[in-house]
Protein backbone atom coordinates (compact mmCIF):
# COMPACT_ATOMS: atom_id res chain seq x y z
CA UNK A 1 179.70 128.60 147.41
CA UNK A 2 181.52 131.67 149.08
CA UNK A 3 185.00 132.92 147.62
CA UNK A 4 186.97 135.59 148.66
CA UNK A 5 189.53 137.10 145.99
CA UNK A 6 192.44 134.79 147.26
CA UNK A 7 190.08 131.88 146.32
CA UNK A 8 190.13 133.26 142.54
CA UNK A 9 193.38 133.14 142.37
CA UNK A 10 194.33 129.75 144.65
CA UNK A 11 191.41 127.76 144.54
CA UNK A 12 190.19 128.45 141.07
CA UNK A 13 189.77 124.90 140.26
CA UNK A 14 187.25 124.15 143.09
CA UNK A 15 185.38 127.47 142.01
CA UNK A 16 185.21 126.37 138.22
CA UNK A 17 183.87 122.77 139.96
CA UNK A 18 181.34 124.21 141.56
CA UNK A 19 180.30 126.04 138.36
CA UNK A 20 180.08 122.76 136.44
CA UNK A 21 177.47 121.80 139.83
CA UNK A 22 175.59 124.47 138.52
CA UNK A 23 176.00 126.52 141.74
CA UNK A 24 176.88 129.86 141.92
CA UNK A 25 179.88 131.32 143.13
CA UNK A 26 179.41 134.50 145.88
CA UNK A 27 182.51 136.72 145.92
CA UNK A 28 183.64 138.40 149.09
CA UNK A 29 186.15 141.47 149.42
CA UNK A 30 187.05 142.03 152.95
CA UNK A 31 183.80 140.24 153.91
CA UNK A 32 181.21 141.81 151.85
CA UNK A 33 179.58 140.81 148.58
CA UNK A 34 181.36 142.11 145.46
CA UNK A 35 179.75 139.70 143.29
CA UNK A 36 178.06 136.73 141.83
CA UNK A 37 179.70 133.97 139.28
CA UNK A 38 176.29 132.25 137.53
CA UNK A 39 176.84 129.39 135.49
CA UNK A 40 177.09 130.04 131.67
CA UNK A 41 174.21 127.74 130.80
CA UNK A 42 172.20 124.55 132.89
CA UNK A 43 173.16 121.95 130.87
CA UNK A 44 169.83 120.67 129.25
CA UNK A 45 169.81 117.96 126.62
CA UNK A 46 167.78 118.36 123.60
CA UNK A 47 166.51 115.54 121.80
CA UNK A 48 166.51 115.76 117.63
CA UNK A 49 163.63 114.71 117.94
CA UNK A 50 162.06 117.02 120.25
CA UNK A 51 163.19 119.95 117.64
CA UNK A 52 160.84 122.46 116.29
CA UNK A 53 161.94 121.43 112.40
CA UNK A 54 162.05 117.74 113.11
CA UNK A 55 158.98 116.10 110.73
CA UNK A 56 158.39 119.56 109.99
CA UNK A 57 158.11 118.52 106.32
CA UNK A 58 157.31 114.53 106.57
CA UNK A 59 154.47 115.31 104.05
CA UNK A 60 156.95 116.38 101.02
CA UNK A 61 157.08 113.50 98.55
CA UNK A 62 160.97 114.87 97.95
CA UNK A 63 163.81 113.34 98.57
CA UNK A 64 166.26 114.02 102.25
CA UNK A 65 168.85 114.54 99.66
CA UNK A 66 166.73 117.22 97.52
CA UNK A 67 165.53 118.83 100.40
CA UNK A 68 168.45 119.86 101.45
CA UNK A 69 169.92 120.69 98.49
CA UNK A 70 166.84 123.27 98.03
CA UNK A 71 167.38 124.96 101.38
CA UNK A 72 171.34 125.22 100.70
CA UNK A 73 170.75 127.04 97.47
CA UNK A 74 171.63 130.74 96.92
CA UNK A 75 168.59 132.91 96.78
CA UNK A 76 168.68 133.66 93.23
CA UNK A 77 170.43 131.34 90.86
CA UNK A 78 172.91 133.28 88.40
């Protein structure tokens, strides 16, 4: 998509549209390229259980419960 600065400013809901198309924006000042609006981020849907950690530990005999209660722990224990 191609806006020029009185775009931003009247037409900024059809430019933040576009963005959530993942398309990015060109901006034009007097008819030449100022600059580029990207997307923050494709939106990509990780799975839990596609996660690195997931089953990480499914051979521990311990607990969910005491699991997690060890990795929450300080450090050192005063």
């Amino acid at each position: 998509m191609k806006a020029s600065i009185v775009d931003l400013r009247y037409k900024t809901n059809d430019i933040l549209k576009a963005l959530d198309r993942n398309e990015s924006v060109t901006v034009l000042y007097h008819g030449k390229v100022k600059g580029i609006i990207k997307p923050a981020r494709e939106k990509s849907e990780l799975k839990v259980k596609d996660h690195p950690f997931f089953g990480m530990r499914s051979e521990s005999e311990t607990a969910v419960l005491e699991e997690l209660e060890n990795l929450r722990k300080p450090r050192h224990d005063l």
